[in-house]
C-alpha atoms as a PDB file:
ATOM      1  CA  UNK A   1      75.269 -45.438   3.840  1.00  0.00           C
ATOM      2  CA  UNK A   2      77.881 -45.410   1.511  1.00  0.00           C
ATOM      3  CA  UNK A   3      75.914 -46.664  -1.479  1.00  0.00           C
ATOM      4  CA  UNK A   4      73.300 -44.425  -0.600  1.00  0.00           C
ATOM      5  CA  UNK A   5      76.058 -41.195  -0.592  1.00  0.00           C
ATOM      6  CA  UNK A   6      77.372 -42.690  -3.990  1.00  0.00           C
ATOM      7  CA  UNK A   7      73.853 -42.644  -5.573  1.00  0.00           C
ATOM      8  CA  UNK A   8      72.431 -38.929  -4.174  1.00  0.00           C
ATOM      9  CA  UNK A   9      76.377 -37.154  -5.868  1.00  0.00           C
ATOM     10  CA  UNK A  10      76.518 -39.346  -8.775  1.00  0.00           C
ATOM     11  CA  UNK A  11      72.819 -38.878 -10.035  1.00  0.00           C
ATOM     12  CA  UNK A  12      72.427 -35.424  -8.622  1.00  0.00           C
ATOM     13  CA  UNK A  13      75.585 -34.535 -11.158  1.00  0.00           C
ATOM     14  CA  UNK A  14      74.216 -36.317 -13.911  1.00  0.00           C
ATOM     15  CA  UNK A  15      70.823 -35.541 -13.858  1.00  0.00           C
ATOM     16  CA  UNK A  16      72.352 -31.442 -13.897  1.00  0.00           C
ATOM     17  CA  UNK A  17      74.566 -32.662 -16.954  1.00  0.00           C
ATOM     18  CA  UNK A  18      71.892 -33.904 -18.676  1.00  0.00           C
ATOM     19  CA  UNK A  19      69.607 -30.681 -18.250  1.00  0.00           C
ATOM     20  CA  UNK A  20      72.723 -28.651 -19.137  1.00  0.00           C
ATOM     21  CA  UNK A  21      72.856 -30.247 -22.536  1.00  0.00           C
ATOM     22  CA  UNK A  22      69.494 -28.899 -23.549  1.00  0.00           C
ATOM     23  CA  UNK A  23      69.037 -25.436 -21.253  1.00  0.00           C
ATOM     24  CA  UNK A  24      70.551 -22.752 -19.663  1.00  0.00           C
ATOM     25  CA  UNK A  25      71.900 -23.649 -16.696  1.00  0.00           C
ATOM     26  CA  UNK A  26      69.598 -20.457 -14.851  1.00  0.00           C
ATOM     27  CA  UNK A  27      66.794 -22.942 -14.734  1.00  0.00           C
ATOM     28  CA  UNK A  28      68.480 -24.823 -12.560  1.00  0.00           C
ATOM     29  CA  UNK A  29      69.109 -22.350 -10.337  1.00  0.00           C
ATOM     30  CA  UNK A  30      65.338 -21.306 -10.581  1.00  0.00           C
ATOM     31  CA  UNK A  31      64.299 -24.298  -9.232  1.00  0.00           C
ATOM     32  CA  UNK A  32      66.470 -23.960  -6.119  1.00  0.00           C
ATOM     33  CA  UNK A  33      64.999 -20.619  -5.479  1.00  0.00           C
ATOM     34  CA  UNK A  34      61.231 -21.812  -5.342  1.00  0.00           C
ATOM     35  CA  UNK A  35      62.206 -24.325  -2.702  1.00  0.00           C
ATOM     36  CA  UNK A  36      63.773 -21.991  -0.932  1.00  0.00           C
ATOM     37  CA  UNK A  37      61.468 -19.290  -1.237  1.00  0.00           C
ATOM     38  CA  UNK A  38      62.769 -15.745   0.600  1.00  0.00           C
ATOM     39  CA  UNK A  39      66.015 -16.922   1.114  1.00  0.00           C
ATOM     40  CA  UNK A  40      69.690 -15.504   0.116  1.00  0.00           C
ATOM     41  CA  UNK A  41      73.132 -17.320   0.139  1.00  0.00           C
ATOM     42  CA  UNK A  42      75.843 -14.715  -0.069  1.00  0.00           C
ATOM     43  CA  UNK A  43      78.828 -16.223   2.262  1.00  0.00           C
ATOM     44  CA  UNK A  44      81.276 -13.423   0.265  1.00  0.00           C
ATOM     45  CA  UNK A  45      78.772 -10.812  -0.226  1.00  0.00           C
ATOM     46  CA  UNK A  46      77.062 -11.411  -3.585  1.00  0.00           C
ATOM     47  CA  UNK A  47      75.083 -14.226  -5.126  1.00  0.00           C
ATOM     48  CA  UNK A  48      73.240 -15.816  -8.358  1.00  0.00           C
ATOM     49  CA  UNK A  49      70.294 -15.651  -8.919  1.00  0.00           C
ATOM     50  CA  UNK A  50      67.779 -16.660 -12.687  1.00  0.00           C
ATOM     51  CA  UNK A  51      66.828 -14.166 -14.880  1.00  0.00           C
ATOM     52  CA  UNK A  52      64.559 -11.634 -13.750  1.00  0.00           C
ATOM     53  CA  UNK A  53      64.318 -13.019  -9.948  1.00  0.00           C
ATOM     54  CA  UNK A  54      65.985  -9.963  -8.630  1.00  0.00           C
ATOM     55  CA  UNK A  55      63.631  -7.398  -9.884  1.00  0.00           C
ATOM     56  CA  UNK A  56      59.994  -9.042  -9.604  1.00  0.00           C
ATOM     57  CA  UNK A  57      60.900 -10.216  -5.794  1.00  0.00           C
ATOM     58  CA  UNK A  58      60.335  -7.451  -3.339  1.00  0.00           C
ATOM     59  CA  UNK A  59      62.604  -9.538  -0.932  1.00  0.00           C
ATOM     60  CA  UNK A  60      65.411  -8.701  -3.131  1.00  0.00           C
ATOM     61  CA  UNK A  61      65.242  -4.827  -2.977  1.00  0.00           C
ATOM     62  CA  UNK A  62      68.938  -4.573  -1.061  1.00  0.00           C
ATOM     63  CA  UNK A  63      70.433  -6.380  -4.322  1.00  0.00           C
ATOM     64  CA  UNK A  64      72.562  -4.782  -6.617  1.00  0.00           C
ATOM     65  CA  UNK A  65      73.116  -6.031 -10.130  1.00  0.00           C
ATOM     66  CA  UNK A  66      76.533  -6.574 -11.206  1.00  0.00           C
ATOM     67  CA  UNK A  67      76.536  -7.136 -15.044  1.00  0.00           C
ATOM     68  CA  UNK A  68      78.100 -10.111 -16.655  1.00  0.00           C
ATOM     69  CA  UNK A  69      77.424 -10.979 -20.331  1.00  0.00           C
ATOM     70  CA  UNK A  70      78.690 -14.265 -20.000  1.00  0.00           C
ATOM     71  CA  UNK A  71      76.284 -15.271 -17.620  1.00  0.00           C
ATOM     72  CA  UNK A  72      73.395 -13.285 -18.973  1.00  0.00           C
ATOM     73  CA  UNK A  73      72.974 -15.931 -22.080  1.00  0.00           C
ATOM     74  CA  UNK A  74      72.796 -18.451 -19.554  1.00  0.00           C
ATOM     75  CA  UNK A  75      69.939 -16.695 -17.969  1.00  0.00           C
ATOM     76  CA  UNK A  76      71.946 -15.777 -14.761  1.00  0.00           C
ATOM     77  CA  UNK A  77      72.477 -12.450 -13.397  1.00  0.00           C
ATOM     78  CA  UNK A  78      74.865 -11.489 -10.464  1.00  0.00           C
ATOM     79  CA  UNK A  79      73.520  -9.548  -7.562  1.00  0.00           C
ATOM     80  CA  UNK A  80      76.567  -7.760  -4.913  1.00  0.00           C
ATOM     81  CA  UNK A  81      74.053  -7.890  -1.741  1.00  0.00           C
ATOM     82  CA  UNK A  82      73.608  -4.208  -0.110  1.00  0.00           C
ATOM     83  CA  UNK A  83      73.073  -4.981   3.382  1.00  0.00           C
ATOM     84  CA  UNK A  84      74.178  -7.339   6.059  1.00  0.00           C
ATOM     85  CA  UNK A  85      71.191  -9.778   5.094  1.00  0.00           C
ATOM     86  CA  UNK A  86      73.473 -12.901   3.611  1.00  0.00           C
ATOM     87  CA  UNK A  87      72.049 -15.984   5.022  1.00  0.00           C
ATOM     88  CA  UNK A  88      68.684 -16.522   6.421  1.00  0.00           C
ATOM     89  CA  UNK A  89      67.020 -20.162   8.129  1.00  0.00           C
ATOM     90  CA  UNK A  90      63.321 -20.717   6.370  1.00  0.00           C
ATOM     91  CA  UNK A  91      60.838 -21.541   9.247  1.00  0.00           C
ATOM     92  CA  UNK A  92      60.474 -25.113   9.956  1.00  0.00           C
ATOM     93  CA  UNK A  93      64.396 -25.753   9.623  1.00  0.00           C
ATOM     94  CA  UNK A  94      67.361 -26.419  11.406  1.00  0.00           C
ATOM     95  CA  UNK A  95      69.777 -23.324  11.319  1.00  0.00           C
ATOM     96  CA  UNK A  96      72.063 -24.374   8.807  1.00  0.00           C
ATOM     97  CA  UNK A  97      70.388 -27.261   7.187  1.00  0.00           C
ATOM     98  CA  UNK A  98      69.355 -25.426   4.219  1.00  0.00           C
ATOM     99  CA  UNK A  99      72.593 -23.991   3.803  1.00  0.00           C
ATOM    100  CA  UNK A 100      74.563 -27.014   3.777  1.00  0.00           C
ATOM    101  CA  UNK A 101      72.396 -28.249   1.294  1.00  0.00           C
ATOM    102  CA  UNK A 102      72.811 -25.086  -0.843  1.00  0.00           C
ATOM    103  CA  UNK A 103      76.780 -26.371  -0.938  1.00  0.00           C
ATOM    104  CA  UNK A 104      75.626 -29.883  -1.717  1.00  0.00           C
ATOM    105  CA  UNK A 105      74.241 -28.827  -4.993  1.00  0.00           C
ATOM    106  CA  UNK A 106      76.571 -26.236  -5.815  1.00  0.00           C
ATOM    107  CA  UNK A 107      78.790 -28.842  -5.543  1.00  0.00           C
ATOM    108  CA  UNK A 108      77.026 -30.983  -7.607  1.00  0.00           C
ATOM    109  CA  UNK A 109      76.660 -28.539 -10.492  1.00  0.00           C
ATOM    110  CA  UNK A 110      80.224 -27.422 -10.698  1.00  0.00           C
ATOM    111  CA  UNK A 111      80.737 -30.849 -11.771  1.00  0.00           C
ATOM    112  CA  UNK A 112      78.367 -31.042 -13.746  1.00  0.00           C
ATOM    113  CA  UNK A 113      79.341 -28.035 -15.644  1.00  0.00           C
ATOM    114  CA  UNK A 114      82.743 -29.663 -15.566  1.00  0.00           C
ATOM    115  CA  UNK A 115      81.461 -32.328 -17.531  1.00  0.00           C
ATOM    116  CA  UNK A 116      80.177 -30.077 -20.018  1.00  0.00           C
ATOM    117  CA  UNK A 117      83.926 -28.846 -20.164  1.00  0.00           C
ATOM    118  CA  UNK A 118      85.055 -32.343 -20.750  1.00  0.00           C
ATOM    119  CA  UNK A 119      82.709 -33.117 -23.181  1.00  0.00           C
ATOM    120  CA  UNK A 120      83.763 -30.136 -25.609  1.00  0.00           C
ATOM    121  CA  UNK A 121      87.332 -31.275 -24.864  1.00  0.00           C
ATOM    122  CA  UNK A 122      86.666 -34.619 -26.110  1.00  0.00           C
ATOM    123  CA  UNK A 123      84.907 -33.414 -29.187  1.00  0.00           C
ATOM    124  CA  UNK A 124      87.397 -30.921 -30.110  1.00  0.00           C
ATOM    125  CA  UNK A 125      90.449 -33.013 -29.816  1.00  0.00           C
ATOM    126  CA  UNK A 126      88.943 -36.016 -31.270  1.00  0.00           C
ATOM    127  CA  UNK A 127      89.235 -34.013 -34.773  1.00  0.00           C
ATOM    128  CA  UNK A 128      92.625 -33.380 -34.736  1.00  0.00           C
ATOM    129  CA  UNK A 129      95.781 -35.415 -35.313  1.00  0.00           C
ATOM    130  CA  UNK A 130      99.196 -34.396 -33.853  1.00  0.00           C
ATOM    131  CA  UNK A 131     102.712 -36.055 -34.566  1.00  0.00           C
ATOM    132  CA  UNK A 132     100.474 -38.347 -37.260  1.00  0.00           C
ATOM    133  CA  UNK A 133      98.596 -39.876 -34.764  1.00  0.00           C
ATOM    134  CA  UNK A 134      94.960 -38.870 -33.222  1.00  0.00           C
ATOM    135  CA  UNK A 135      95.251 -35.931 -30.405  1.00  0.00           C
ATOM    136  CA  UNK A 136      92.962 -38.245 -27.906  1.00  0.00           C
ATOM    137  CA  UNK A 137      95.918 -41.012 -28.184  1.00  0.00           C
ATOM    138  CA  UNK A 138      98.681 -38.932 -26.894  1.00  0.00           C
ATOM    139  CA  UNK A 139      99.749 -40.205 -23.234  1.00  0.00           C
ATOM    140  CA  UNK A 140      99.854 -36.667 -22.027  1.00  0.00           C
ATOM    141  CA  UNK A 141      96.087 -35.623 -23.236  1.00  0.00           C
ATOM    142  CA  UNK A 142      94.862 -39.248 -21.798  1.00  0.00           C
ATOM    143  CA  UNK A 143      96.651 -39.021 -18.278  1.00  0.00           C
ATOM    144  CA  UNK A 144      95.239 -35.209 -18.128  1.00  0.00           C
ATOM    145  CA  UNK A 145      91.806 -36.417 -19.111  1.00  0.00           C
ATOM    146  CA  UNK A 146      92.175 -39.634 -16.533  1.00  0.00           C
ATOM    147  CA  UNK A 147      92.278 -36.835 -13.994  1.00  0.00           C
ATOM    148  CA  UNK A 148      89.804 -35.952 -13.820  1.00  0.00           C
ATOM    149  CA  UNK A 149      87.602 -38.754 -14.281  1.00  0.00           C
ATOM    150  CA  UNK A 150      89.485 -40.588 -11.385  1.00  0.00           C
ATOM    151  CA  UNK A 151      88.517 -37.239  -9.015  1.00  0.00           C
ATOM    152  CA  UNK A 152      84.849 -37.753 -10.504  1.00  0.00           C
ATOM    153  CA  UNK A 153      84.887 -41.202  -9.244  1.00  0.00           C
ATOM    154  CA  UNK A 154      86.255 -40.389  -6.138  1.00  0.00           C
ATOM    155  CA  UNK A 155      83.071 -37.758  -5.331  1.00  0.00           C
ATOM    156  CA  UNK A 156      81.069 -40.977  -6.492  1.00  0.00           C
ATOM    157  CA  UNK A 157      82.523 -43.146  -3.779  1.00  0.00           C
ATOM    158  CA  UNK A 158      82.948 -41.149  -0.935  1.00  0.00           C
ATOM    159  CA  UNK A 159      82.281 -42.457   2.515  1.00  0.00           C
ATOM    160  CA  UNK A 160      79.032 -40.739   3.962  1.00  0.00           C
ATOM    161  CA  UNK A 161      79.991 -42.213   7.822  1.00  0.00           C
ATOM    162  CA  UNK A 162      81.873 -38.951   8.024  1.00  0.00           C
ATOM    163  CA  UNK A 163      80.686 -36.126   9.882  1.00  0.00           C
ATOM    164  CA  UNK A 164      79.666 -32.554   8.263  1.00  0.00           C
ATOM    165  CA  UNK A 165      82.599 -30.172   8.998  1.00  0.00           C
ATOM    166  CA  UNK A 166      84.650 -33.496   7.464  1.00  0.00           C
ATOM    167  CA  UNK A 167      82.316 -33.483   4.634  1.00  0.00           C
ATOM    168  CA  UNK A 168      82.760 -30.012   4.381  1.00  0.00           C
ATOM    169  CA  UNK A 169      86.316 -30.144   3.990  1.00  0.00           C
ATOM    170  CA  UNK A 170      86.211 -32.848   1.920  1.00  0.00           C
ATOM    171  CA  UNK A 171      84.123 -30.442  -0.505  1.00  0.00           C
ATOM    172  CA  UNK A 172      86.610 -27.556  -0.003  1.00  0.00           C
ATOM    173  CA  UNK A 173      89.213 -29.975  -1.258  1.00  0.00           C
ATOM    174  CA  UNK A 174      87.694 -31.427  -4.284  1.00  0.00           C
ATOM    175  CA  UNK A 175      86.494 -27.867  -5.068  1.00  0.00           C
ATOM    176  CA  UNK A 176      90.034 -26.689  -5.454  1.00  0.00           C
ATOM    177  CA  UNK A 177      91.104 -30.104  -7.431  1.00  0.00           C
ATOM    178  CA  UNK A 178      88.259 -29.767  -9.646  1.00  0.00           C
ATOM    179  CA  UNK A 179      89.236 -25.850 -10.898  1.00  0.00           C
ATOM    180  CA  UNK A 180      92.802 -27.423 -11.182  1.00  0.00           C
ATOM    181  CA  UNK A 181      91.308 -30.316 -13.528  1.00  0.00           C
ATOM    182  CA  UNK A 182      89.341 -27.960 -15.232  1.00  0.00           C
ATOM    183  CA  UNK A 183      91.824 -25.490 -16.241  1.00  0.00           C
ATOM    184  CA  UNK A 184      93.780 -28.440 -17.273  1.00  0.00           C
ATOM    185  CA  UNK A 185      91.264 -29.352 -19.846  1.00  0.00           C
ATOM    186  CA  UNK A 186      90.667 -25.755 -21.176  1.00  0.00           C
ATOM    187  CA  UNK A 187      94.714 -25.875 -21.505  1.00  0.00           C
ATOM    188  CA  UNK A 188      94.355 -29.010 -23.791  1.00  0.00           C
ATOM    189  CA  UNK A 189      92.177 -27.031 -25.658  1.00  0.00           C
ATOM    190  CA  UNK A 190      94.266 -24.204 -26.578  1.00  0.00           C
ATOM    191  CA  UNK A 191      93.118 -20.804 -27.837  1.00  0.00           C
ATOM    192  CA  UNK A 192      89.587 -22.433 -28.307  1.00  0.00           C
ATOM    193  CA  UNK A 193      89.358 -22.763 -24.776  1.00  0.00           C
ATOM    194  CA  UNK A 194      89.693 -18.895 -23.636  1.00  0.00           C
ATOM    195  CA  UNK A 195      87.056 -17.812 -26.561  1.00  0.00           C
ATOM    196  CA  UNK A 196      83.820 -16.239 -25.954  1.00  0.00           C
ATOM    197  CA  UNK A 197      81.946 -19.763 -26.454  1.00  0.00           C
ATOM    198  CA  UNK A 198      81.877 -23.379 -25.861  1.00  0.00           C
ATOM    199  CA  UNK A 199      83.589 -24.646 -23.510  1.00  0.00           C
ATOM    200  CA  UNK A 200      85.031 -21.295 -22.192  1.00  0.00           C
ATOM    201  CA  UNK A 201      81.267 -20.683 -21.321  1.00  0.00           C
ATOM    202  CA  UNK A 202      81.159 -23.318 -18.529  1.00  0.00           C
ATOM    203  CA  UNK A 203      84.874 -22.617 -17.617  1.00  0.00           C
ATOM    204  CA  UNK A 204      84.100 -19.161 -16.757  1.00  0.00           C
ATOM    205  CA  UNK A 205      80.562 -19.894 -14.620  1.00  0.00           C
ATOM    206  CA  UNK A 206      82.776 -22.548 -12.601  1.00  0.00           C
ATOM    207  CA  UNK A 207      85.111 -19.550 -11.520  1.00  0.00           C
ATOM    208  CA  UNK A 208      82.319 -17.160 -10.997  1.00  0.00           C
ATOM    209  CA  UNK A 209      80.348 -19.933  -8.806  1.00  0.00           C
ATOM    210  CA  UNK A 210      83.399 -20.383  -6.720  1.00  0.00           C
ATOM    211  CA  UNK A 211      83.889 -17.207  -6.158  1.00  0.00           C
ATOM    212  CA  UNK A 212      80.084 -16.204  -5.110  1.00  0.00           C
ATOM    213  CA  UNK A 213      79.054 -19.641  -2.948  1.00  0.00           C
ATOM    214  CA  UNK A 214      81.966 -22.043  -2.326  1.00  0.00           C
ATOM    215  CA  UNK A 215      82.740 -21.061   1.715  1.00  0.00           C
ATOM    216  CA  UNK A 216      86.735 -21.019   1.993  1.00  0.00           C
END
């Protein structure tokens, strides 16, 4: 069970990093939403959903768009939901199966959009030279780095004998390590971390996706 836990969060974040490196990140949510057909997670009231979903479904009528540039070129709009409608069990389902997987692969994208954050980290120090020696060399910028790729390893290996609300808290923790890694790396990173592009692009949809869908 444990190799088979390893396997599902290691190539479920990889095979999101790889699409990530050629498309906007809204396809993969556009995916998720033709599987689950009618159905809206909103745990804290408002939710993502790709580009143009909102207006052409007539399901989604009690959405409101909240406008976020940012997002936008990654073919993602934000929707604050109007009524109490926030969760909802497709027929043929356990109640709360499909949810759980919703937090599954949100938790499986934010790291692979943290990966996208490490990768621009990497290139961008990798040109620079501090003290007379590379910026990648420094023990500081390689302990920050190991991190995070020890926390990656640990999602790899986890233990799958454990039971859902474990899992679940397991999740809740390695969300809040993960934005700590994270804005770690941006740090590195310096001004060219808070700018309207690169890696500042991923930074800011991890804070916006923990905000909308990671349950507290």
């Amino acid at each position: 069970m444990e190799t088979t836990l390893r396997r599902t969060n290691q190539s479920e974040i990889m095979r999101m990093w790889r699409y990530l490196q050629k498309e906007p990140w809204g396809g993969i949510l556009r995916v998720w939403e033709e599987e689950r057909m009618e159905t809206v997670y909103a745990p804290h009231g408002f939710t993502l959903l790709s580009r143009g979903r909102g207006e052409k479904k007539r399901v989604f009528s009690y959405l409101d768009r909240v406008p976020d540039q940012w997002l936008e070129r990654d073919h993602v709009e934000v929707y604050r939901v109007q009524r109490g409608v926030s969760e909802y069990t497709p027929e043929g389902q356990e109640e709360g199966a499909w949810q759980q997987r919703w937090e599954e692969r949100v938790f499986h994208l934010r790291f692979a959009l943290a990966l996208m954050v490490l990768e621009q980290c990497k290139q961008h120090l990798e040109k620079r030279r501090a003290q007379g020696i590379p910026t990648l060399q420094h023990q500081m910028v390689k302990s920050l780095i190991s991190d995070f790729l020890i926390l990656l390893e640990c999602v790899y290996s986890r233990d799958s004998t454990s039971s859902d609300l474990e899992q679940r808290r397991l999740r809740h923790f390695d969300h809040t390590r993960l934005d700590q890694q994270v804005c770690s790396l941006l740090k590195l990173m310096g001004g060219h971390g808070y700018i309207s592009s690169g890696c500042s692009r991923w930074g800011h949809a991890l804070s916006v996706i923990h905000n909308v869908w990671v349950v507290r």
